[in-house]
Protein backbone atom coordinates (compact mmCIF):
# COMPACT_ATOMS: atom_id res chain seq x y z
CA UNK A 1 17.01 -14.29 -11.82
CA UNK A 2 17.58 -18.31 -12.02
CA UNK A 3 15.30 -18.56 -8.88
CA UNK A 4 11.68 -18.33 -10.17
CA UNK A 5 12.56 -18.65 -13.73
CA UNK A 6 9.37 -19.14 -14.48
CA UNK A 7 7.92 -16.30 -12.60
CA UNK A 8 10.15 -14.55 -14.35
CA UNK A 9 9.28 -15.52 -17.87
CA UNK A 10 5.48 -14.79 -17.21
CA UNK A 11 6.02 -11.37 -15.76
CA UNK A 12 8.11 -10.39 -19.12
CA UNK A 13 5.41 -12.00 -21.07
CA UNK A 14 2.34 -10.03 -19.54
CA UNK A 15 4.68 -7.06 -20.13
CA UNK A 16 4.41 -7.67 -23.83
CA UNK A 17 0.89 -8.83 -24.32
CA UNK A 18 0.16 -5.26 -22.39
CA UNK A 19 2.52 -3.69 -24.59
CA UNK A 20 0.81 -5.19 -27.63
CA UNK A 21 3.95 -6.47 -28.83
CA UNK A 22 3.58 -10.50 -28.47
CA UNK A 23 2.25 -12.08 -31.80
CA UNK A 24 0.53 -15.47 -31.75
CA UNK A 25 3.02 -17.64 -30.88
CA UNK A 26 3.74 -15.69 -28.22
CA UNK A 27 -0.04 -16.16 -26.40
CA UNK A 28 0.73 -19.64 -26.36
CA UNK A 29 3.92 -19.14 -25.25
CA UNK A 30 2.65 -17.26 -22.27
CA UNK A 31 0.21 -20.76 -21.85
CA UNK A 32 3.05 -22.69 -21.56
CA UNK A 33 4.88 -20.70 -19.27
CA UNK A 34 1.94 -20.54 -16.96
CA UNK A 35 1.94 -24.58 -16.91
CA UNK A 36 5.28 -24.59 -16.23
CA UNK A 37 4.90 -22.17 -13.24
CA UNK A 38 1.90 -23.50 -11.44
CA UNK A 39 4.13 -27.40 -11.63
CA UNK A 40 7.28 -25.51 -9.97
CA UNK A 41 4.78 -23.98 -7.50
CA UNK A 42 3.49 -27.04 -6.14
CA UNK A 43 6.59 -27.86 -4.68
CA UNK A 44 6.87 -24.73 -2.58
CA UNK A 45 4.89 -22.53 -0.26
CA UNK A 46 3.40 -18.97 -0.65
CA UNK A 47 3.50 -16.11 2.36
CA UNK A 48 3.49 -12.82 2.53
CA UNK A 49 6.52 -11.28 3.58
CA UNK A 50 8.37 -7.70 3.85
CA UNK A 51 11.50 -7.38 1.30
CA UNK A 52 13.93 -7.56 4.57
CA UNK A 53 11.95 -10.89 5.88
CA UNK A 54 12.22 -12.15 2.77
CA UNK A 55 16.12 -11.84 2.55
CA UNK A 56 16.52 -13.16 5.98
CA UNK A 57 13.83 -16.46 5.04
CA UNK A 58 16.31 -17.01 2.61
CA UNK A 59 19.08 -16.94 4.58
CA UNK A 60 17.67 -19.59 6.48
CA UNK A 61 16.91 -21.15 3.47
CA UNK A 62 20.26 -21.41 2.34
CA UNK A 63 21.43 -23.36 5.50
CA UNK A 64 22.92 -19.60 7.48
CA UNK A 65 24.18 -21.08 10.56
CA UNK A 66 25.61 -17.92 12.09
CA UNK A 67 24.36 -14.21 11.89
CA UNK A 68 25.48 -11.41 13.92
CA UNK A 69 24.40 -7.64 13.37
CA UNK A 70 23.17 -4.44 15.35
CA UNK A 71 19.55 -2.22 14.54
CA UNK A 72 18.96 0.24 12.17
CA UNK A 73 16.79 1.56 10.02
CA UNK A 74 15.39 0.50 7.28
CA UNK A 75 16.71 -3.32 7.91
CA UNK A 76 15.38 -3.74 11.53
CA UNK A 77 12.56 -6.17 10.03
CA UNK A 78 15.58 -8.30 8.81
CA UNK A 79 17.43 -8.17 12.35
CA UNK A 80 14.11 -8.92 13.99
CA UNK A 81 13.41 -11.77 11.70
CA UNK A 82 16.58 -13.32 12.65
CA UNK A 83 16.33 -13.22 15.92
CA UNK A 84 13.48 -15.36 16.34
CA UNK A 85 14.01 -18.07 13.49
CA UNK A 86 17.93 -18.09 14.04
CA UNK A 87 17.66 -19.62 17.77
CA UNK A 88 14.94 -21.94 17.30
CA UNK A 89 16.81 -23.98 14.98
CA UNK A 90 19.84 -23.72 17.00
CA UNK A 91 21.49 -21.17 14.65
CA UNK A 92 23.81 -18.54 16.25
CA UNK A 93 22.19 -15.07 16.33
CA UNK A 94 23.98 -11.98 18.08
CA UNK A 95 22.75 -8.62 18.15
CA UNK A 96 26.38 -7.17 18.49
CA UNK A 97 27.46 -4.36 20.65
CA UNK A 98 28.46 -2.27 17.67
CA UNK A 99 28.42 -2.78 14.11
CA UNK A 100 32.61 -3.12 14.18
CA UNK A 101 31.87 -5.51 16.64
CA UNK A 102 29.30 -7.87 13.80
CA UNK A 103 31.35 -7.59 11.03
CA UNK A 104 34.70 -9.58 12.63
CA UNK A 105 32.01 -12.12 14.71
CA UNK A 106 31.36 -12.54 10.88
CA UNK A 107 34.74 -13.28 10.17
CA UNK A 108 35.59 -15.32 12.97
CA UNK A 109 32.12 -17.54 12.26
CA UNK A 110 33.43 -17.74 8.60
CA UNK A 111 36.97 -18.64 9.15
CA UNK A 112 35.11 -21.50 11.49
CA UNK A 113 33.46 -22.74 8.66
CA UNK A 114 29.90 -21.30 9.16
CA UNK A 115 27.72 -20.11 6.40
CA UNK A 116 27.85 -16.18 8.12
CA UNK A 117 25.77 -12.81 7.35
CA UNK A 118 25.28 -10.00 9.02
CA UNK A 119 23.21 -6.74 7.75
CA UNK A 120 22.67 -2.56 8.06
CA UNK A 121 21.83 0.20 6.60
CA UNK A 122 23.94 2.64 4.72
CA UNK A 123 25.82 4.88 8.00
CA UNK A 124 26.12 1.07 9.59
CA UNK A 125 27.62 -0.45 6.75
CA UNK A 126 30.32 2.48 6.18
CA UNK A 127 31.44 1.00 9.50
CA UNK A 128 31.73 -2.26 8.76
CA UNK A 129 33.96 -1.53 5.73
CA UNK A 130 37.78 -2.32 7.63
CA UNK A 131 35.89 -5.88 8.53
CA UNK A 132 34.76 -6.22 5.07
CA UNK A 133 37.91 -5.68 3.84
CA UNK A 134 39.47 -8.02 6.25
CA UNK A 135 36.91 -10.79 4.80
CA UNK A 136 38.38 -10.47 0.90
CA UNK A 137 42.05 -10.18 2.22
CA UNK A 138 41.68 -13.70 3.90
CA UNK A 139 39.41 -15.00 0.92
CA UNK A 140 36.35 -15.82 3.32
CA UNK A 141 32.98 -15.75 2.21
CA UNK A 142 30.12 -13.88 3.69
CA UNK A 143 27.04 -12.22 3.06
CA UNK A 144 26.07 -8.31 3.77
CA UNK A 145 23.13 -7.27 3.60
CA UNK A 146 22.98 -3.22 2.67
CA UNK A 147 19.47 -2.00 2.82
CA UNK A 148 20.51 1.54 1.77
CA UNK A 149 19.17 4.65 2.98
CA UNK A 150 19.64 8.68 2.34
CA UNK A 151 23.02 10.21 2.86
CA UNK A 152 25.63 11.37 3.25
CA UNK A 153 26.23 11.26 6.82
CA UNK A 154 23.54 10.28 9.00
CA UNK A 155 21.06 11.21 6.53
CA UNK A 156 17.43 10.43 7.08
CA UNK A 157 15.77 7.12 6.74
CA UNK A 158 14.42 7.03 3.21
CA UNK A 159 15.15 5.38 0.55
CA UNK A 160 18.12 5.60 -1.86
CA UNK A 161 20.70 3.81 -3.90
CA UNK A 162 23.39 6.48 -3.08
CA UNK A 163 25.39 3.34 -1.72
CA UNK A 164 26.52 2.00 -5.46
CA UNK A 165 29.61 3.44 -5.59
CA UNK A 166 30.68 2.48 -2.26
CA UNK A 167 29.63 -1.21 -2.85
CA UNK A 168 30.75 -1.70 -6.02
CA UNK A 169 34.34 -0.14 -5.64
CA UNK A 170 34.99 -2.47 -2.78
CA UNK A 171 34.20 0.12 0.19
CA UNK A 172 37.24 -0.51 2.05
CA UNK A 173 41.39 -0.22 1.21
CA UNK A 174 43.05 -2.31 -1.02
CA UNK A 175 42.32 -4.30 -4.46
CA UNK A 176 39.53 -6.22 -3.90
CA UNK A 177 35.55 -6.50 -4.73
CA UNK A 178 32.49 -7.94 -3.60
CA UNK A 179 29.94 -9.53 -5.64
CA UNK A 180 27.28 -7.23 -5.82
CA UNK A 181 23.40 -8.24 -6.57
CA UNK A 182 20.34 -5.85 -6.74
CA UNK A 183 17.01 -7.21 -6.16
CA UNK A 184 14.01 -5.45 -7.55
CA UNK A 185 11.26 -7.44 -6.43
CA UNK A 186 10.42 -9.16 -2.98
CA UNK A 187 10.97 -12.94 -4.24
CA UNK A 188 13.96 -11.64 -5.88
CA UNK A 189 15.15 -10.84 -2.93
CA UNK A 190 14.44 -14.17 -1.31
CA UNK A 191 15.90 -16.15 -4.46
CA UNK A 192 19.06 -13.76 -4.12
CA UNK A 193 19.89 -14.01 -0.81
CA UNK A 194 19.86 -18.24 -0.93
CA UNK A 195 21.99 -17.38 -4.05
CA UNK A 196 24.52 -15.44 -2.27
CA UNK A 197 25.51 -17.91 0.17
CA UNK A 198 26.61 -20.59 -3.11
CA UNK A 199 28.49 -17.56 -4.73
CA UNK A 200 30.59 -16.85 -1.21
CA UNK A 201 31.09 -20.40 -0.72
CA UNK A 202 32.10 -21.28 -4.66
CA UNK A 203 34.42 -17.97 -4.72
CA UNK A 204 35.73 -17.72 -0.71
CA UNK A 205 34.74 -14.22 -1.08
CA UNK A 206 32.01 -11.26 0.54
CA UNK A 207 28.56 -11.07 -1.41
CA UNK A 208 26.73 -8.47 -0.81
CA UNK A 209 22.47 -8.02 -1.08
CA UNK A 210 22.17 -4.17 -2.01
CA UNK A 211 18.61 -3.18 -1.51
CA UNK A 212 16.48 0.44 -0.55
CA UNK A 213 14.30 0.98 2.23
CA UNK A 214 11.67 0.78 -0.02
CA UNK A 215 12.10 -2.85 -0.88
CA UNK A 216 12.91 -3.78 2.54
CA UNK A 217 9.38 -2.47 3.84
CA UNK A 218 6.97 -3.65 0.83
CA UNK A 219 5.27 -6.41 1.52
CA UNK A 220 4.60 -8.88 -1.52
CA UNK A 221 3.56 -12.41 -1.47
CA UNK A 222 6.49 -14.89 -2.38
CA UNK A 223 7.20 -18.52 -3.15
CA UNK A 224 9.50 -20.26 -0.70
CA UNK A 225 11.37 -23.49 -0.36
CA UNK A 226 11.72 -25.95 2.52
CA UNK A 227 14.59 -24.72 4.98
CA UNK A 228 17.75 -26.25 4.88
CA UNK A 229 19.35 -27.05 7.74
CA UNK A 230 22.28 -25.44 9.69
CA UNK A 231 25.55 -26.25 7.81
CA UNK A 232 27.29 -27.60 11.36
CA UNK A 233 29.41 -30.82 10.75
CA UNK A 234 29.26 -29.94 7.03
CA UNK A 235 32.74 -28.56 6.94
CA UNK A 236 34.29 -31.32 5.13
CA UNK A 237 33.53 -28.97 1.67
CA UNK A 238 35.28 -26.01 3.34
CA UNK A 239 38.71 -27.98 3.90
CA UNK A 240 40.50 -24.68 4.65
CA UNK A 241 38.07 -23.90 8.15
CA UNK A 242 39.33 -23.93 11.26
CA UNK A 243 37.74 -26.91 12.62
CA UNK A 244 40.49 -28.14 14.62
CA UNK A 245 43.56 -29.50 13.27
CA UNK A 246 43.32 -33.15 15.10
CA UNK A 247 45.05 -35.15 12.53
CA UNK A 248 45.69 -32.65 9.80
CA UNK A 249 48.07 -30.06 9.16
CA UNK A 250 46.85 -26.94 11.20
CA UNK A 251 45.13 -24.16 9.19
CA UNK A 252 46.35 -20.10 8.61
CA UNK A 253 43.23 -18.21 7.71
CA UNK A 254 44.86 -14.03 7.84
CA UNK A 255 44.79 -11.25 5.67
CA UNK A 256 48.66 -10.18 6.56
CA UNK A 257 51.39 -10.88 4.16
CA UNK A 258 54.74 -9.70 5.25
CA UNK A 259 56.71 -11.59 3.49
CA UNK A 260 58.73 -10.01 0.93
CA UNK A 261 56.10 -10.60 -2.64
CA UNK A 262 53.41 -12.52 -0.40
CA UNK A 263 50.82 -9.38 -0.70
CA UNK A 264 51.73 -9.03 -4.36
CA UNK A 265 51.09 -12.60 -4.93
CA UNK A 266 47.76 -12.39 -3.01
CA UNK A 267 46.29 -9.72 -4.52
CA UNK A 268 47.22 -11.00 -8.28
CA UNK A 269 45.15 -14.44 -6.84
CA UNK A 270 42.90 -12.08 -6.01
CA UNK A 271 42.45 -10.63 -9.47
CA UNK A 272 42.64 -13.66 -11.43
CA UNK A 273 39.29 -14.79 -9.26
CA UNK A 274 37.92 -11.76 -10.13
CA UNK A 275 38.32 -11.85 -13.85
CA UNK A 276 36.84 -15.35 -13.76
CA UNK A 277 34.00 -14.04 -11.94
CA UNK A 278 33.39 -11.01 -14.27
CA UNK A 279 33.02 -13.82 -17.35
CA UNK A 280 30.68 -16.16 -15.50
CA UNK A 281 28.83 -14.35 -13.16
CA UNK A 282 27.04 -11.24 -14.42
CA UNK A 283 23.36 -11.10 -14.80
CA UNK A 284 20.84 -9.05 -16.12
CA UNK A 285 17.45 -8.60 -16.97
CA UNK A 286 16.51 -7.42 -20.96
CA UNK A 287 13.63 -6.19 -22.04
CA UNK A 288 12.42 -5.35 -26.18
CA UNK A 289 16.47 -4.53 -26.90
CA UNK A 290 15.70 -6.18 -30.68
CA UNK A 291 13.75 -3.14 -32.25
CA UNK A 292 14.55 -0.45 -29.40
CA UNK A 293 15.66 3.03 -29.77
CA UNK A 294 16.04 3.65 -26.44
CA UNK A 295 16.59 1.53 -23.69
CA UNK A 296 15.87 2.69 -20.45
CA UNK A 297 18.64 1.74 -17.81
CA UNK A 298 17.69 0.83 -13.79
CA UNK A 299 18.20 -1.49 -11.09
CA UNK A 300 16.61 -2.21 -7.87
CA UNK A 301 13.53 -0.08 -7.00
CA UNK A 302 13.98 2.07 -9.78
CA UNK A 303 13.95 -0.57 -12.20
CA UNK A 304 10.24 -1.16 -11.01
CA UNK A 305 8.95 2.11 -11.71
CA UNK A 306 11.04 2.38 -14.87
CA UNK A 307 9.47 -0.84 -16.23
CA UNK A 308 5.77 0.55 -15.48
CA UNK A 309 7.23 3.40 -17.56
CA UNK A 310 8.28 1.29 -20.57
CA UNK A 311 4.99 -0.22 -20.56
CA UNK A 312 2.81 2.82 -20.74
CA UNK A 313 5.34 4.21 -23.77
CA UNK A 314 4.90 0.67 -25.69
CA UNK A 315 1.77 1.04 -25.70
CA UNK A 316 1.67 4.77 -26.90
CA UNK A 317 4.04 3.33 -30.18
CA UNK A 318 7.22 4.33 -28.65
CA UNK A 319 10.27 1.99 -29.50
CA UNK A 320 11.44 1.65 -25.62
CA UNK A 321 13.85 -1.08 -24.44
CA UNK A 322 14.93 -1.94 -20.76
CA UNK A 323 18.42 -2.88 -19.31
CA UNK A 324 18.02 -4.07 -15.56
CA UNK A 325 21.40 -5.19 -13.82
CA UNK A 326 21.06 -7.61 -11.44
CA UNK A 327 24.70 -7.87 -10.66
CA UNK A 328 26.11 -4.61 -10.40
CA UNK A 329 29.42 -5.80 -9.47
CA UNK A 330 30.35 -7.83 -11.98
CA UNK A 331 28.72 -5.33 -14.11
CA UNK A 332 26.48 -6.76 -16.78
CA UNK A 333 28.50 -4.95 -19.98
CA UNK A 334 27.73 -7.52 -22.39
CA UNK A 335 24.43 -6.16 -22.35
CA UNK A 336 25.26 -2.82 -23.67
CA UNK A 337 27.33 -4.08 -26.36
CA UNK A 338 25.66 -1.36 -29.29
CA UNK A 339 23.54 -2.78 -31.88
CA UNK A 340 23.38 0.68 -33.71
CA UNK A 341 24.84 4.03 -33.06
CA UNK A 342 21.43 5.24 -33.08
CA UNK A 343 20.23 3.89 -30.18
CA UNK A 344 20.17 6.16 -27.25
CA UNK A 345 20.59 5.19 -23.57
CA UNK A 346 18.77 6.97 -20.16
CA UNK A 347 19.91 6.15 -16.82
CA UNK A 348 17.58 6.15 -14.03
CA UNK A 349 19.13 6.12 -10.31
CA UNK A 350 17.90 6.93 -6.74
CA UNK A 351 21.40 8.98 -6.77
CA UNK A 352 23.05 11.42 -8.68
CA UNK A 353 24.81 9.61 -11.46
CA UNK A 354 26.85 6.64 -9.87
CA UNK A 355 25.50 3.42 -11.91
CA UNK A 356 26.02 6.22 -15.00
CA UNK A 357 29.48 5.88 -14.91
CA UNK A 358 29.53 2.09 -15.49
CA UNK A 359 27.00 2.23 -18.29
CA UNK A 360 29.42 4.99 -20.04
CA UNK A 361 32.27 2.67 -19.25
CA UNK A 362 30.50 -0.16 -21.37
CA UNK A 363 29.42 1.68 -23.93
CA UNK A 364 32.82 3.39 -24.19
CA UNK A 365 31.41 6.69 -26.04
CA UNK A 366 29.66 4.75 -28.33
CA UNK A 367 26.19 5.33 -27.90
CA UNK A 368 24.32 8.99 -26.41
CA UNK A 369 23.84 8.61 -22.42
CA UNK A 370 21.52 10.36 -20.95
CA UNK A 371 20.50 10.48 -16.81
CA UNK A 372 17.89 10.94 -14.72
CA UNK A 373 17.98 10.85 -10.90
CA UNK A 374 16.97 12.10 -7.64
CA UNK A 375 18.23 11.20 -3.95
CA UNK A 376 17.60 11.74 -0.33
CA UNK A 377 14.33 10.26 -0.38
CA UNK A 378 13.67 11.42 -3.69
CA UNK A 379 12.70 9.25 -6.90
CA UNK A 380 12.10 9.96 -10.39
CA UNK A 381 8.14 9.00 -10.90
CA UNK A 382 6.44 7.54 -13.95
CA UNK A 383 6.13 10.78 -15.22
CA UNK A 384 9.23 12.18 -15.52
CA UNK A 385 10.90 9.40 -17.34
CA UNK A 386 8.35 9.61 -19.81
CA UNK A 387 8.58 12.75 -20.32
CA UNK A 388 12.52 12.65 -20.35
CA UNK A 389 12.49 9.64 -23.03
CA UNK A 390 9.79 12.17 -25.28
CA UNK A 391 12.38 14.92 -25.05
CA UNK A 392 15.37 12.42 -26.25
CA UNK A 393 13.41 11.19 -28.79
């Protein structure tokens, strides 16, 4: 979201001159905007680029030094990427042996000091969950890359976002969390993935990029920045690494706390990070919430086809607002504080009801929630949201 800010502004705005909502002010609003965008695209350059290519460009971007990780489908365009970019700017890439076997090369890359990622696909990343929990016990930060697909089990290889609860609850055992963003768009995936690597580093903690097959194999054209370069002999900002103790005090990077109270004190650490992170770091995207009566809630994929939805019902007179987390771990819930009772709330998922739960948890029974979702490969089309918002309405 604070990537292409003004990308972002002039997308919203074209939504609302199509919507036939945007008074005067508003067109020359949209003028400004565009100035604005064509001076911050000057400084960078525009490809074409897959949703999974995108993520690993900006990786590179963002100065990933190490990556480790092992095929699947739908991510292998991200593995694939890597592999050829990584090594020819003497980066570290490994295609593991096993997906166990990537997630602790992660860790021992991260405890080194190395700006680490690795990335799957749903059944892949159900394996790497021990690692990942390994990662937030000995506060390291990383980035995973989920590019979800249908399950349970092995599933098939089509899309989904049947992976929410699993990211968002942590995954693994014990108290901890990942940061959790949801791109919807290619270059929002790009802008994401550079920002993940700043959130691991600032917090010492796992981020992870959930995305859907589908975003991983559309192809959109992007803006990108210059790459920066490896973060080797940077380590002086990660004082904690283990770089070699030659004379300083030798490091302890471990996840095991023995000690009578040590785990106890770790995990309330632990917490207060997290509650600092749920105040700062939650993002969202809003859309007509002033004069709404219902607000249509998606993220990801979804969010796409829900906003071409909103669109065609603002222009048919319908009072239709959008909620699109970004986060989804911190969960935006500032955004659903309730302006009226009145207003109504519909839930849109590739899954059977798993972001619904946090939306009822913010509203806290204070608003009507409805849901709409389909899985395995399914999606809810254009269609059937509209229809589903006529019938609450």
């Amino acid at each position: 979201m604070r990537g292409d800010l003004p990308g972002l502004l002039h997308r919203n705005i074209q939504i609302s001159v199509a919507a036939g909502t945007v008074p005067e002010w508003g067109l020359s609003l949209l003028s400004e905007v565009s100035m604005a965008r064509e001076k911050h695209q000057k400084k960078l350059k525009k490809i074409l680029i897959t949703g999974n290519e995108a993520i690993a460009e900006g990786a590179l971007s963002a100065g990933c030094d190490f990556y480790a990780g092992y095929p699947i489908t739908p991510q292998n365009e991200l593995i694939a990427y890597m592999a050829k970019y990584m090594p020819e700017s003497g980066r570290v890439f490994i295609q593991a042996e096993s997906e166990l076997a990537a997630i602790n090369m992660v860790y021992g890359a991260s405890a080194a000091g190395a700006r680490a990622m690795t990335s799957s696909s749903s059944p892949g990343i159900s394996l790497k969950q021990e690692g990942i929990s390994y990662i937030a016990g000995a506060e390291l930060p990383a980035v995973i890359v989920n590019i979800m697909r249908g399950g349970p089990g092995l599933g098939n290889i089509a899309p989904a976002q049947s992976d929410y609860f699993q990211a968002t609850r942590g995954g693994g055992h014990g108290d901890y969390h990942t940061i959790v963003l949801a791109p919807a768009y290619v270059q929002e995936a790009y802008d994401l993935a550079r920002t993940s690597f700043d959130l691991a580093d600032k917090y010492r903690m796992p981020v992870m990029i959930l995305g859907d097959g589908f975003l991983g194999q559309m192809m959109e054209p992007i803006l990108v920045r210059r790459r920066s370069p490896a973060t080797k002999g940077h380590n002086k900002e990660k004082p904690w690494a283990l770089t070699g103790c030659e004379g300083r005090r030798p490091n302890i990077i471990k996840s095991f706390a023995l000690a009578e109270g040590a785990l106890e004190q770790l995990n309330l650490k632990l917490q207060q990070k997290y509650k600092v992170i749920k105040n700062k770091e939650a993002r969202f995207e809003g859309l007509f919430l002033d004069d709404a009566k219902i607000v249509l809630v998606a993220y990801g994929t979804m969010a796409r086809i829900a906003k071409s939805s909103l669109t065609r019902l603002r222009l048919a007179g319908e009072r239709v607002g959008m909620i699109r987390p970004i986060s989804l771990w911190p969960f935006p819930q500032k955004a659903f504080c309730p302006r009226s009772k009145k207003i109504k709330y519909l839930v849109i998922e590739m899954s059977y009801g798993q972001m619904l739960e946090d939306v009822q948890l913010a509203l806290n029974g204070k608003a009507q929630v409805e849901f709409l979702g389909r899985s395995g490969g399914g999606l809810p089309s254009e269609e059937e949201i509209i229809n589903k918002v006529k019938k609450i309405l």
